[in-house]
Protein backbone atom coordinates (compact mmCIF):
# COMPACT_ATOMS: atom_id res chain seq x y z
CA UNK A 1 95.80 97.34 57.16
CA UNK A 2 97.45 96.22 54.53
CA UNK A 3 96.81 92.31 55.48
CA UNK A 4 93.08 93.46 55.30
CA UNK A 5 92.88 94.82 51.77
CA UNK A 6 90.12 92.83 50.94
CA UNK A 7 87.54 94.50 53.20
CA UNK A 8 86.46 98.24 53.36
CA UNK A 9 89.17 100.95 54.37
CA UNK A 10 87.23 101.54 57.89
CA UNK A 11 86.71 97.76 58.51
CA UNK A 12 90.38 97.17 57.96
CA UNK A 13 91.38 99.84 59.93
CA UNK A 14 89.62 98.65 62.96
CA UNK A 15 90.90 95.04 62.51
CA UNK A 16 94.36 96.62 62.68
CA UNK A 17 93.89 98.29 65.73
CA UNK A 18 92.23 95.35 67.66
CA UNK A 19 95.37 93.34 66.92
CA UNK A 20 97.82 96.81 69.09
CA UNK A 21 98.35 96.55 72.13
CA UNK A 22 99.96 99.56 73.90
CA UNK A 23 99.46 103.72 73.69
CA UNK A 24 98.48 105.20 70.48
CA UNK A 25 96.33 108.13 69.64
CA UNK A 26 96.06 108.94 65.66
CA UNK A 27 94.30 110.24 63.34
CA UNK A 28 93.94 109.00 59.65
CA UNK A 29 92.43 109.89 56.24
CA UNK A 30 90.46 107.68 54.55
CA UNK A 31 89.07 108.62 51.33
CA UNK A 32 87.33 111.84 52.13
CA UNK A 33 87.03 111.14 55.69
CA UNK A 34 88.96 111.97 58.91
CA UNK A 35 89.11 109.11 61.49
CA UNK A 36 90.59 109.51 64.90
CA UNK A 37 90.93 106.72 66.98
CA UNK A 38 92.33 106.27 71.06
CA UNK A 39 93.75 103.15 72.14
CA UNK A 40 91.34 101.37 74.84
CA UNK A 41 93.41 101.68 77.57
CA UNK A 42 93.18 105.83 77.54
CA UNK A 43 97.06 106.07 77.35
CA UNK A 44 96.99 109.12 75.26
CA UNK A 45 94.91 112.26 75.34
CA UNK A 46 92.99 112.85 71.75
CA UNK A 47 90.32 115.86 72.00
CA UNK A 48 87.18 117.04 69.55
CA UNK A 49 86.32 120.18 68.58
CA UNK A 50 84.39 122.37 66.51
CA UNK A 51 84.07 125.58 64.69
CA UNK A 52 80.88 126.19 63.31
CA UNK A 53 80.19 123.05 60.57
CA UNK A 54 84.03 122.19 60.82
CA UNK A 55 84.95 119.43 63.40
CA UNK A 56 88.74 119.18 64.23
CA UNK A 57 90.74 116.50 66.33
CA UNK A 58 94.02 117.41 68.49
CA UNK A 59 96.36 115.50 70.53
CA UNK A 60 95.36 118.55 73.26
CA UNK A 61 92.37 120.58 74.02
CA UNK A 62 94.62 123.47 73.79
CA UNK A 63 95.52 123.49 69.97
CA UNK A 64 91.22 123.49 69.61
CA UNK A 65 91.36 126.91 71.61
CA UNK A 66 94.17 128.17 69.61
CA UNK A 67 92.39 127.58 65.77
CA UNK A 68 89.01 129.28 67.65
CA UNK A 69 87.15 126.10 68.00
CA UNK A 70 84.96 124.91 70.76
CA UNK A 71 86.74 122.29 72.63
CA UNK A 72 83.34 119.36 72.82
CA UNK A 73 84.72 116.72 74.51
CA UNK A 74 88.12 114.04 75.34
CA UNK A 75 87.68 111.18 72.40
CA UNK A 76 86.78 108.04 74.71
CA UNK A 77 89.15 105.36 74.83
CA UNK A 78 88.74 102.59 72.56
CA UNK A 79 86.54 105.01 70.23
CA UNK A 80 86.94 105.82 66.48
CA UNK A 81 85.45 109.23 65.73
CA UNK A 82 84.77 110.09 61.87
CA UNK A 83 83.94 113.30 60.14
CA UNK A 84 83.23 113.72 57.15
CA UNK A 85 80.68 116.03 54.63
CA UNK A 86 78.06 114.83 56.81
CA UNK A 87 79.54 115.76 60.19
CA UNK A 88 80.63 113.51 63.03
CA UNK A 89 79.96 109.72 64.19
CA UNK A 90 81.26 107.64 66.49
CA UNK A 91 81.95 104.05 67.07
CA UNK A 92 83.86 101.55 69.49
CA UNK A 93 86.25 98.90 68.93
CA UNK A 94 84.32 95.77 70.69
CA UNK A 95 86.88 95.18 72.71
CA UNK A 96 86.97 96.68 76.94
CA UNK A 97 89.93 96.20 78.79
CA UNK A 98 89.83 95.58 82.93
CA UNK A 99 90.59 98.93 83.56
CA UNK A 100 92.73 102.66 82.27
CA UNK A 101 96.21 103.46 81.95
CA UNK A 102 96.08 107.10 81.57
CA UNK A 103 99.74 108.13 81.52
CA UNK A 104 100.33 109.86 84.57
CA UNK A 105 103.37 111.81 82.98
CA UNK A 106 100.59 113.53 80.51
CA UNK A 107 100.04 115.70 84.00
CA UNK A 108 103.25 115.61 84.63
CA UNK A 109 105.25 116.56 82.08
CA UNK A 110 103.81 116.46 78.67
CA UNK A 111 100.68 118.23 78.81
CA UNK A 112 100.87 121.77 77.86
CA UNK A 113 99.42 123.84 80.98
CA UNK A 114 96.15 125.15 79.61
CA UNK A 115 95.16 122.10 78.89
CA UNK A 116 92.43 119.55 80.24
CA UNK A 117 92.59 115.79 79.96
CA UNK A 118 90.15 113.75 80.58
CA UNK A 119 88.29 116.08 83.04
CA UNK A 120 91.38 117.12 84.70
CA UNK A 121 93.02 120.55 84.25
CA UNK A 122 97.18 119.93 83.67
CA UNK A 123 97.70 123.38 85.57
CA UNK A 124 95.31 122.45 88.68
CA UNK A 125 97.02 118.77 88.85
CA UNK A 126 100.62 120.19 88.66
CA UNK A 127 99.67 122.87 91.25
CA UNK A 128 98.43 120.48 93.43
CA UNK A 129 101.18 118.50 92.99
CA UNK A 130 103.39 121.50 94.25
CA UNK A 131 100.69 121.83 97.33
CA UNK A 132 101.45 118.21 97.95
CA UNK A 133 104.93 118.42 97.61
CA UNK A 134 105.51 121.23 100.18
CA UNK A 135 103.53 119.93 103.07
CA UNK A 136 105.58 116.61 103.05
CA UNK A 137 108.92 117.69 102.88
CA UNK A 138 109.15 121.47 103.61
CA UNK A 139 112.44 123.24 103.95
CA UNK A 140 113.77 126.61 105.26
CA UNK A 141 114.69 128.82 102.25
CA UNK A 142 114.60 132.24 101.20
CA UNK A 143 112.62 131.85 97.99
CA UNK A 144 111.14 128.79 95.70
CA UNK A 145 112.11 129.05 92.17
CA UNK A 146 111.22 126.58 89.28
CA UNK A 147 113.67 124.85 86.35
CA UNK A 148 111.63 126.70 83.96
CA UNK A 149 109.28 126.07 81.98
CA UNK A 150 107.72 122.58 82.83
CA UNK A 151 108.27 123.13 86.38
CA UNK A 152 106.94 126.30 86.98
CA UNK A 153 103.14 125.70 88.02
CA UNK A 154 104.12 123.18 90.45
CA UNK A 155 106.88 125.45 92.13
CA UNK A 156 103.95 128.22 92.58
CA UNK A 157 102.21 125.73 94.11
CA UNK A 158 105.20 124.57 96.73
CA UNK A 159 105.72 128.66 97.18
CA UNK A 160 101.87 128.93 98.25
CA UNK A 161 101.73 125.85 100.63
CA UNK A 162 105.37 126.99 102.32
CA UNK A 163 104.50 130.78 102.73
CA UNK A 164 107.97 131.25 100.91
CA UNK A 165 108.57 133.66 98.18
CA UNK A 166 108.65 132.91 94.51
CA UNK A 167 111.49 134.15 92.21
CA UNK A 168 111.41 133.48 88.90
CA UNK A 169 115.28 132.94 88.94
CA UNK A 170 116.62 130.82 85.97
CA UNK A 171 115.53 132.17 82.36
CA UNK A 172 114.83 130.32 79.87
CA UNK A 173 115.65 130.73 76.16
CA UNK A 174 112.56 129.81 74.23
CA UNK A 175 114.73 128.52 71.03
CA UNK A 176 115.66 125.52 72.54
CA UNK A 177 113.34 122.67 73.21
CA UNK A 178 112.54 119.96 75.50
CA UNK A 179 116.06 118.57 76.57
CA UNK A 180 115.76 114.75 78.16
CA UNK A 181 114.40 113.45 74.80
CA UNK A 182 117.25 114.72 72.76
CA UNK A 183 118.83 111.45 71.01
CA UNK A 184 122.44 111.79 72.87
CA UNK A 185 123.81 113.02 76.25
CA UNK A 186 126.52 114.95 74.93
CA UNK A 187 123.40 116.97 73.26
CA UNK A 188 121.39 116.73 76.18
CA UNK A 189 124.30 118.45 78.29
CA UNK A 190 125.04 121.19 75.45
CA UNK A 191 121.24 121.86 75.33
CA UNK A 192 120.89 122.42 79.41
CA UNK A 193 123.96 125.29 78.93
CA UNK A 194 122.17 127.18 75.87
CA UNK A 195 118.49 126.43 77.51
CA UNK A 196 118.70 128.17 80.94
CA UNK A 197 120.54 130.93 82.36
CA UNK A 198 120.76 131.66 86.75
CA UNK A 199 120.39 135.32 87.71
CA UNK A 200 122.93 135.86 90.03
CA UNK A 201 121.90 138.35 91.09
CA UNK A 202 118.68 136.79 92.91
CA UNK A 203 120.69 133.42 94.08
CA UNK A 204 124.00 135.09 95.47
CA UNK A 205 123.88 134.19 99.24
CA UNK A 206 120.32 132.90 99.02
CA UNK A 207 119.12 129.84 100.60
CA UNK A 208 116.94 128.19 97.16
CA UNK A 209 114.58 125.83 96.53
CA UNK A 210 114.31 124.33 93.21
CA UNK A 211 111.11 123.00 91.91
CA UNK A 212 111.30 120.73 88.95
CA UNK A 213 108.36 118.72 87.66
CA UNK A 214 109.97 115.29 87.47
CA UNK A 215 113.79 113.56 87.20
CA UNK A 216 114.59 111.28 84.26
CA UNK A 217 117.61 111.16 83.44
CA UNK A 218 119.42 114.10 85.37
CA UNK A 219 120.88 115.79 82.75
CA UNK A 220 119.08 118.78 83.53
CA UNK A 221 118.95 118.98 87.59
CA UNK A 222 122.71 118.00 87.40
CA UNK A 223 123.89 120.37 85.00
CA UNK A 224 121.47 123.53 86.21
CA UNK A 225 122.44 122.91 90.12
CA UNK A 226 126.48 123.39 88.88
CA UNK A 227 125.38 126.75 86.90
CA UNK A 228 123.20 127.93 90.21
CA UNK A 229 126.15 127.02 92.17
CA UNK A 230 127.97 129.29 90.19
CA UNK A 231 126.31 132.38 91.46
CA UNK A 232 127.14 131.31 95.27
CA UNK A 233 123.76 130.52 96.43
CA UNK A 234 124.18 129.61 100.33
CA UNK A 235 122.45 126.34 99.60
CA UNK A 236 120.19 125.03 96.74
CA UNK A 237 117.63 122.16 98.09
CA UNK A 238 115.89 120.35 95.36
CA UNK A 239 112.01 119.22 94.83
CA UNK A 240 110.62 117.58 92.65
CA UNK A 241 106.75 117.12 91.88
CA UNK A 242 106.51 113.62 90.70
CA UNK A 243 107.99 110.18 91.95
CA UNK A 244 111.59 108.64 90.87
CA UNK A 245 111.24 107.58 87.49
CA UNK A 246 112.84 104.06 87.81
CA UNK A 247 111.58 101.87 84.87
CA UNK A 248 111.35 102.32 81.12
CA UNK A 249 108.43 103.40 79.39
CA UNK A 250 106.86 101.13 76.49
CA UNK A 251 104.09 103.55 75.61
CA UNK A 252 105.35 106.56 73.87
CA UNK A 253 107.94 108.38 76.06
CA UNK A 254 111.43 107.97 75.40
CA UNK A 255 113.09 106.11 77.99
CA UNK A 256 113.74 102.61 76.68
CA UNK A 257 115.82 101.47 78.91
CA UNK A 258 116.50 101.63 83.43
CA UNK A 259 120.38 102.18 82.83
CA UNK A 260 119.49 105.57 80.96
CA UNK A 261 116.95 106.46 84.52
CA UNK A 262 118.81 108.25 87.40
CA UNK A 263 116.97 106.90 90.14
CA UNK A 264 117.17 103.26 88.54
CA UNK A 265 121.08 103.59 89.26
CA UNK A 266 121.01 105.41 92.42
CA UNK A 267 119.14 105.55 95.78
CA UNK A 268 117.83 108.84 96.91
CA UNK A 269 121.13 109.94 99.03
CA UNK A 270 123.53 109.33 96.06
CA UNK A 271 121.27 110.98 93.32
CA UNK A 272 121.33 114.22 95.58
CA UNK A 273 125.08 113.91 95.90
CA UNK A 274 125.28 113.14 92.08
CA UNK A 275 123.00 116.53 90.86
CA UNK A 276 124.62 118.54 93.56
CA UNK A 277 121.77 119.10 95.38
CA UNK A 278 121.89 119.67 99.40
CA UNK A 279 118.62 117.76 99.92
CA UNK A 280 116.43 116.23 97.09
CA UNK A 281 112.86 115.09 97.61
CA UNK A 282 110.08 113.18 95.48
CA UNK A 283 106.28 113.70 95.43
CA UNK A 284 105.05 110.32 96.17
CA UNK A 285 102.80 107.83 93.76
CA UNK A 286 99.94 107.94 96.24
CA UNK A 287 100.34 112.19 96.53
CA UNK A 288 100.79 112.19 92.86
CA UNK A 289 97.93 110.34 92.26
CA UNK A 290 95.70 112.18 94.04
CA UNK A 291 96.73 115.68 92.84
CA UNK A 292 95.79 114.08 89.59
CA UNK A 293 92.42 113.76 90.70
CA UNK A 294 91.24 110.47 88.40
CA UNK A 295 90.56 107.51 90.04
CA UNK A 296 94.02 105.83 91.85
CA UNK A 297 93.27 102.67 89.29
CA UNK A 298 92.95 104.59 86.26
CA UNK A 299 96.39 106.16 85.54
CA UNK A 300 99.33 104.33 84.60
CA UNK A 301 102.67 104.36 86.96
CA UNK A 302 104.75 102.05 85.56
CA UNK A 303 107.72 104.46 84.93
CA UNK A 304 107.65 104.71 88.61
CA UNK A 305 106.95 101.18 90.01
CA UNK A 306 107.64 98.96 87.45
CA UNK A 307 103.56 98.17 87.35
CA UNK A 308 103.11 97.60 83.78
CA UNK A 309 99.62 96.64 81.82
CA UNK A 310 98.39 93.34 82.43
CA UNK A 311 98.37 90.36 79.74
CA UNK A 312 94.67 90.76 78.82
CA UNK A 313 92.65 87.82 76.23
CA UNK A 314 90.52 90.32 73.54
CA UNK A 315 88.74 87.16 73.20
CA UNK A 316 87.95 88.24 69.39
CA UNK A 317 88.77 86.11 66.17
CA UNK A 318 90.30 88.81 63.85
């Protein structure tokens, strides 16, 4: 924007953000106005809501729910929604790309549970993915547990498709946040031992099965399958609701890089052997996909097959 002092703060903004390329979803003040704006492609979720005269924008519809507003709709992608004194309007960048990238890991992984994106409820998708995930490669256990918390709605939905009991078995301590995107592995591996505790009690001379909503770097499946083995489980056989993660993300999650990505290194027999696991098991793209429930060409897999947005002309002289 600051190349494009010369015209109007609004005008400049939306010069600057026909010149990005990539995942964005922000929201800025201008003078006394509010502008929110989602990148074309749909990467990121950005919702609306209101209270009364009072309009409010979140990167979730669940922080709307939480301040008592009404959650009115997902921002579109490649929209810019203002509010100011005299309420909202809307306008969008004149540019359409070929088609959406919404980040399938928003379902995954980074969406809180009660929220819905795009049409799509996170808890319904990661149940589904669960469902999915079950009735492809079932095993013979005593119970289903989940590495808590991000995995949890998709091991109740393994449990219900298996007709196997679900334990809640590993606590977590709710001090200690999300542990892959810590900045080192020697904090990654510290955070794993302070975040989640087995109860022996429930794992001693059970056959498990642990549901986890997706494998990055295997910090956390490596280091949590050594403490469960610690409490003499009979076996521990490892799910896992999404695809390998094999490629880096350039849009907003933090894997830069393959050599940091588990499955990247190693195939599917090794990994198991490397997180301890006695049988490990992906959801695939296509099951993924469709527990998602948007349209197979709208969501954005390239963390798990290298299929990354196309080179696209905007065609506009900025």
């Amino acid at each position: 924007m600051a190349h494009q002092a010369h015209k109007p703060p609004l005008d400049a903004l939306v010069s600057a953000l026909l010149r990005l390329r990539g995942a964005y979803s922000l929201a800025v003040l201008l003078g006394n106005r509010l502008v929110a704006a989602r990148d074309p492609w749909g990467f990121r979720p950005l919702a609306l809501g209101r209270r009364g005269d009072v309009w409010y924008i979140a990167s979730e519809s669940c922080a709307l729910r939480l301040v008592g507003a009404e959650v009115v709709r997902d921002v579109a992608p490649g929209e810019l929604v203002i509010l100011d004194e005299d309420g909202m309007r809307s306008i969008s960048l004149p540019y359409k790309p070929r088609r959406r990238y919404a980040c399938a890991f928003e379902y995954v992984y980074f969406g809180r549970p009660d929220s819905v994106i795009d049409g799509v409820g996170v808890y319904a998708a990661r149940k589904e993915m669960g469902h999915r995930l079950a009735k492809v490669f079932p095993v013979t256990a005593d119970f289903v547990t989940e590495m808590p918390d991000s995995g949890t709605t998709a091991a109740m939905g393994y449990a219900e498709s298996a007709a196997i009991g679900y334990e809640k078995a590993i606590v977590r301590n709710r001090y200690v946040g999300r542990t892959f995107i810590q900045p080192t592995q020697r904090v990654r591996d510290l955070g794993v031992r302070i975040k989640l505790s087995p109860m022996g009690e429930l794992l001693r001379d059970r056959d498990v099965i642990v549901v986890d909503d997706s494998l990055v770097r295997g910090t956390t499946a490596a280091r949590m399958i050594t403490m469960i083995r610690e409490s003499g489980p009979r076996s521990v056989h490892l799910r896992i609701a999404s695809p390998p993660v094999r490629f880096p993300c350039y849009y907003g999650i933090d894997t830069p890089t393959s050599e940091e990505l588990a499955a990247a290194r190693m195939d599917l027999e090794q990994l198991g052997q490397q997180v301890g696991a006695d049988s490990l098991a992906y959801l695939s793209i296509e099951d993924m996909k469709k527990a998602i429930g948007l349209p197979g060409d709208q969501i954005c897999t390239a963390c798990f097959n290298g299929e990354y947005m196309e080179e696209e002309n905007h065609g506009l002289e900025l």
